[in-house]
Protein backbone atom coordinates (compact mmCIF):
# COMPACT_ATOMS: atom_id res chain seq x y z
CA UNK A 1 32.02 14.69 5.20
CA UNK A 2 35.61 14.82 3.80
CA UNK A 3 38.40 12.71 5.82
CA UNK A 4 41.05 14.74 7.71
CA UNK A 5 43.46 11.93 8.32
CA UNK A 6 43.90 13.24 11.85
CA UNK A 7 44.34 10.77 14.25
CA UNK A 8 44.14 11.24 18.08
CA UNK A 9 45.75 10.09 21.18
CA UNK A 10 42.65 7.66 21.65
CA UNK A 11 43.29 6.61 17.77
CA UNK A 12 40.23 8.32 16.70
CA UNK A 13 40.34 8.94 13.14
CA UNK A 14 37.99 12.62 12.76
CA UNK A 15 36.20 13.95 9.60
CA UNK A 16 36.02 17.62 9.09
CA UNK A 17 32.65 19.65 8.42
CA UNK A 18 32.19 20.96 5.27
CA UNK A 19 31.00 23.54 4.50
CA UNK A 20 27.00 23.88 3.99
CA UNK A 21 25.54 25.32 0.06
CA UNK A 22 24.11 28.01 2.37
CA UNK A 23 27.77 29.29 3.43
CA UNK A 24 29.45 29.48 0.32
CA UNK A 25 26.33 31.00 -1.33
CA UNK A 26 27.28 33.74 1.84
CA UNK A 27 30.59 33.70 0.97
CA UNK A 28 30.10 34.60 -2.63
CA UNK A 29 27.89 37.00 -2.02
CA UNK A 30 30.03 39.36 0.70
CA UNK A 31 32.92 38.80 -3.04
CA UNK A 32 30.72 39.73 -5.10
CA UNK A 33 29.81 43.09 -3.18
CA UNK A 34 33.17 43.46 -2.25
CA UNK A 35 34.13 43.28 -6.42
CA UNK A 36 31.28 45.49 -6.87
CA UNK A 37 32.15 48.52 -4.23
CA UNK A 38 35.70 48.19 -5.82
CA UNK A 39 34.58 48.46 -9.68
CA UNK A 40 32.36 51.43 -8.63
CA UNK A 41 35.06 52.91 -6.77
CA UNK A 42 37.56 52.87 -8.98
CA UNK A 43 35.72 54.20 -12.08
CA UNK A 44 34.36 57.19 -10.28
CA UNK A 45 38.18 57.71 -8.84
CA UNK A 46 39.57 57.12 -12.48
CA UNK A 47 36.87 59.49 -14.00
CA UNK A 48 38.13 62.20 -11.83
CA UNK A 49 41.41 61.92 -13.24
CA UNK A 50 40.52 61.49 -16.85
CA UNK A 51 42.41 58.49 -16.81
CA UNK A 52 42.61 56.92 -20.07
CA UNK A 53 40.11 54.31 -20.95
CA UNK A 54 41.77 51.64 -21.53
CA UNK A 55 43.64 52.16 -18.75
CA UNK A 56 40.94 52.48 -16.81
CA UNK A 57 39.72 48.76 -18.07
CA UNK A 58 42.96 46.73 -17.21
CA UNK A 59 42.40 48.63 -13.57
CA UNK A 60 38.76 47.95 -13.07
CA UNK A 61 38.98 44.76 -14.36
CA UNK A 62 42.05 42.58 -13.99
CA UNK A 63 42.00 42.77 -9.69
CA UNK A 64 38.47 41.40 -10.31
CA UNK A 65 39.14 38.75 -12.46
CA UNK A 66 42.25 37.48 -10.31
CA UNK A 67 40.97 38.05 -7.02
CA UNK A 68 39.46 34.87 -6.10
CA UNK A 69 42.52 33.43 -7.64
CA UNK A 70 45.01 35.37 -5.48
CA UNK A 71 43.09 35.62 -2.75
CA UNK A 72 42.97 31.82 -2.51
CA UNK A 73 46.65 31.44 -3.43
CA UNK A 74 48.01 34.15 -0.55
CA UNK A 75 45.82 33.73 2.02
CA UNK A 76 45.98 30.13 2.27
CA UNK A 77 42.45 29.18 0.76
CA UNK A 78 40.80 32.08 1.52
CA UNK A 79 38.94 35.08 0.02
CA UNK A 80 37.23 38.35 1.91
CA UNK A 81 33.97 36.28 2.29
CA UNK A 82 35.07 32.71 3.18
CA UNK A 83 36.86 34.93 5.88
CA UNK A 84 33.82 36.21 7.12
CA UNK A 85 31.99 33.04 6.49
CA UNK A 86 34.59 31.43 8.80
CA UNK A 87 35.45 28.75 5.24
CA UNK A 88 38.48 27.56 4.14
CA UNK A 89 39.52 25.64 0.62
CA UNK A 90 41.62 22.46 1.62
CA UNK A 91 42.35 19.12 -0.46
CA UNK A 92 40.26 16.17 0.29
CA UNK A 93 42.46 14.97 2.69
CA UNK A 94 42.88 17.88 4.99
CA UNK A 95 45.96 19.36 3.37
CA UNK A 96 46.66 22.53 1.46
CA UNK A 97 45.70 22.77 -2.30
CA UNK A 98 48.42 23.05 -4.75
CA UNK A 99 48.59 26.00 -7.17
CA UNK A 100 47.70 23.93 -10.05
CA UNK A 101 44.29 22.68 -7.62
CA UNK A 102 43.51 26.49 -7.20
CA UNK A 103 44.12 27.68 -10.74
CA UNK A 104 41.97 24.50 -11.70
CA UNK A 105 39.05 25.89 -9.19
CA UNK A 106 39.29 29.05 -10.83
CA UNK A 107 39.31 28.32 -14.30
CA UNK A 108 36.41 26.25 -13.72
CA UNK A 109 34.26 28.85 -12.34
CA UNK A 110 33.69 30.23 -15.46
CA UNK A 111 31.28 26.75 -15.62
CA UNK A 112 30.14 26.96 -12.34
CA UNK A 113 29.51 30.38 -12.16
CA UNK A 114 26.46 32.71 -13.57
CA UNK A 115 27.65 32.72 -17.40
CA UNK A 116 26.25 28.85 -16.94
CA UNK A 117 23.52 29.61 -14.89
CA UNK A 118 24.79 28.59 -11.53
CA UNK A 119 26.19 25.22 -12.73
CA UNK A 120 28.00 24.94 -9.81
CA UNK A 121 25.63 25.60 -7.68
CA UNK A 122 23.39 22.81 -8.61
CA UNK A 123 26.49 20.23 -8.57
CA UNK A 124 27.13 21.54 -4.65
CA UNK A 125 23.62 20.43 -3.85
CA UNK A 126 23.86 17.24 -5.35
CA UNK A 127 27.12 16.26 -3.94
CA UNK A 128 28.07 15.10 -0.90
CA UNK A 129 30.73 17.40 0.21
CA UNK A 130 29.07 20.40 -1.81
CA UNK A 131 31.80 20.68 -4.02
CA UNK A 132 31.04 22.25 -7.17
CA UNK A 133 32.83 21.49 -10.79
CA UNK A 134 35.82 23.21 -9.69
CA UNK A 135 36.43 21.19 -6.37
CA UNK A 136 35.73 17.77 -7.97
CA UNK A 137 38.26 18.45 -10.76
CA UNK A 138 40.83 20.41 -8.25
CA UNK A 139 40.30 17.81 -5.69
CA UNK A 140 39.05 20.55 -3.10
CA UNK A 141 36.48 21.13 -0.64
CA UNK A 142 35.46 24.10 1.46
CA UNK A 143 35.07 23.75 5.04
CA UNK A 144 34.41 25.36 8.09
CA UNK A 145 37.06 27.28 9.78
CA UNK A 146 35.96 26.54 13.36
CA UNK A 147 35.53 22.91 12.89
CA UNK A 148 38.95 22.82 11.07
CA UNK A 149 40.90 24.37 13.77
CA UNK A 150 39.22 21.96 16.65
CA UNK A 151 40.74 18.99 14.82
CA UNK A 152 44.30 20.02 15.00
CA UNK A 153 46.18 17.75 16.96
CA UNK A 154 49.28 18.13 18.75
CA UNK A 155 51.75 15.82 17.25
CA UNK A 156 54.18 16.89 20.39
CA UNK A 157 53.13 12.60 21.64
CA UNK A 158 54.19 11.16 18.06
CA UNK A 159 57.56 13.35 18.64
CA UNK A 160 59.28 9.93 19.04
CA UNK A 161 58.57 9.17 15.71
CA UNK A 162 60.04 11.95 14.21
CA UNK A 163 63.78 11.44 15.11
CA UNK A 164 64.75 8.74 12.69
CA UNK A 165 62.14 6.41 14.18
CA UNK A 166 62.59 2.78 12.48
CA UNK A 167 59.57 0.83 13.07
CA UNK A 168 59.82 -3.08 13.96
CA UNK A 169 57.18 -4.35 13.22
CA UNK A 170 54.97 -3.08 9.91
CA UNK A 171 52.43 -5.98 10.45
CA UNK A 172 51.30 -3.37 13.35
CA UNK A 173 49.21 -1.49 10.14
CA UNK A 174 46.70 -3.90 9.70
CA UNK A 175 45.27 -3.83 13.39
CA UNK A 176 42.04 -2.06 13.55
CA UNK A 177 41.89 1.35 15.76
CA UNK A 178 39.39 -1.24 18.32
CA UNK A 179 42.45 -3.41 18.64
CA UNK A 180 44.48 -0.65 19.11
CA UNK A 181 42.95 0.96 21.85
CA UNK A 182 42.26 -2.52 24.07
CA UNK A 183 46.01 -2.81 23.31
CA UNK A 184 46.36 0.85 25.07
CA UNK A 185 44.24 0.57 28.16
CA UNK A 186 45.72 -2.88 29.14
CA UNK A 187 49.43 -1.58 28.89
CA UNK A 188 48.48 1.61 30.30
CA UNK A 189 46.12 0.42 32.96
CA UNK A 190 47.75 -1.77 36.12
CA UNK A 191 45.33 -4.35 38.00
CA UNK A 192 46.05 -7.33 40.26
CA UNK A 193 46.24 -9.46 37.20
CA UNK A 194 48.33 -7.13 35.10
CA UNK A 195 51.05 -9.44 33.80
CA UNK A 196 49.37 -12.15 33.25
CA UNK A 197 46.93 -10.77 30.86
CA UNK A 198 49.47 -8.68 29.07
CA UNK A 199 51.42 -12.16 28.47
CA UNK A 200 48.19 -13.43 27.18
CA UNK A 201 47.52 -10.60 25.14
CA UNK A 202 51.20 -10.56 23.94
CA UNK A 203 50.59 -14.11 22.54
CA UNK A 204 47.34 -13.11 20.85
CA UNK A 205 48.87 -10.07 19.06
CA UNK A 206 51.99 -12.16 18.14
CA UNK A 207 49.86 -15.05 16.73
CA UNK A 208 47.32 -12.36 14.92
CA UNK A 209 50.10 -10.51 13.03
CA UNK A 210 52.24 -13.40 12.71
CA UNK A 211 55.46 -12.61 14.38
CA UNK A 212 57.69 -13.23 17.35
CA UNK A 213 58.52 -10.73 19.39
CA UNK A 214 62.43 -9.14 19.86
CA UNK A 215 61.32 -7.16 23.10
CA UNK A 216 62.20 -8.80 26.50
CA UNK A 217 59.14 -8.47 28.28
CA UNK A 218 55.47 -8.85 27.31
CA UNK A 219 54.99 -5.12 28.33
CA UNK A 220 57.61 -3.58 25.93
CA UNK A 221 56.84 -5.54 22.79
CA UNK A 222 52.77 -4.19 23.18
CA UNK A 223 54.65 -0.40 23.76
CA UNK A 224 56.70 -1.33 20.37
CA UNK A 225 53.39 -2.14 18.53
CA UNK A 226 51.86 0.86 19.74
CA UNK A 227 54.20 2.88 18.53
CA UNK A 228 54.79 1.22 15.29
CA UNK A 229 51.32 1.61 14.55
CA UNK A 230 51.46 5.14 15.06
CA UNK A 231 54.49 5.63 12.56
CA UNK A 232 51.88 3.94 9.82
CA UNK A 233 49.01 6.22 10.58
CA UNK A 234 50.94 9.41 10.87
CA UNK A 235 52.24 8.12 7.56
CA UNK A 236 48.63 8.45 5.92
CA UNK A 237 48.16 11.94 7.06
């Protein structure tokens, strides 16, 4: 499974499907009889006409050979049949592909494709991510649609960090997402014994990371880590 880099409220970092061999050999498929309906089209339309023949290659065949290409580029990762297939082509880390990554994909299909007998469809089974040539050198993978859009997060909670936000302490990084979250429910959850444990836990995180704390109470300097924490993750994403 490729990494989104989307992290939740809870500090859950989630991977994103991918999607299967089966899909994408869908996929290609509906193209290729979408390519097909359009080449037979057009010749019988441009036969009617007595259109020239060579104009009547550049029209058959250059929207075929660039369609994946532009389809990709202008429909952010997308062709007819990863539409219908519900598929998407993003960059390893959740984010869209560059045009160089989507020229690289399609350059390289000439490999993966038939003229190579299926290359690429051999590589997809034997990676993890079923990428094929293309995706490994572009840095791509195709995933599901459905799964894609579930992971979306609303960044409205991190808005905080996005007005000049100067984190305090960076030493908040290196906790793990386990710390983070005990650090969470014991700010966030009051009991008879609330402050305390959140003065012992204030020690603890001071002595772990190394610092001394600027805030004036216990409950403020865990707030402070929390949110520094979160400007380093969103950083990542």
């Amino acid at each position: 499974m490729a990494q989104s880099g989307i992290i939740t409220g809870q500090y859950v970092r989630i991977r994103q499907a991918t999607a299967s061999v089966g899909d994408r050999i869908f996929a290609q498929m509906i193209d290729w009889v979408i390519l097909l309906a359009y080449m037979i089209f057009s010749v019988w339309a441009l036969s009617e006409i007595k259109a020239d023949e060579v104009w009547t290659f550049f029209i058959v065949t250059i929207p075929m050979l660039f369609y994946t290409l532009c389809m990709e580029i202008f429909h952010h990762g997308q062709s007819l049949g990863k539409m219908a297939m519900k598929m998407r082509v993003v960059k390893q880390d959740g984010s869209t592909p560059t045009l160089g990554a989507y020229v690289m994909r399609w350059l390289l299909y000439i490999v993966d494709g038939p003229s190579m007998g299926f290359l690429g469809l051999l590589i997809m089974i034997l990676t993890k991510d079923h990428q094929r040539l293309g995706d490994l050198a572009a840095g791509t993978v195709v995933i599901k649609l459905q799964n894609y859009r579930k992971i979306q997060v609303n960044l409205d909670e991190y808005d905080y960090l996005m007005k000049d936000y100067t984190p305090r302490y960076p030493q908040a990084a290196d906790l793990s997402l386990e710390q983070i979250e005990i650090i969470t429910r014991s700010v966030n959850t009051p009991r008879r014994d609330f402050l305390p444990r959140i003065a012992q836990l204030s020690v603890k995180v001071q002595q772990k990371l190394n610092i001394s704390r600027q805030e004036s109470t216990d409950v403020e300097f865990l707030r402070r880590i929390l949110r520094d924490y979160q400007y380093y993750a969103l950083e990542e994403i």
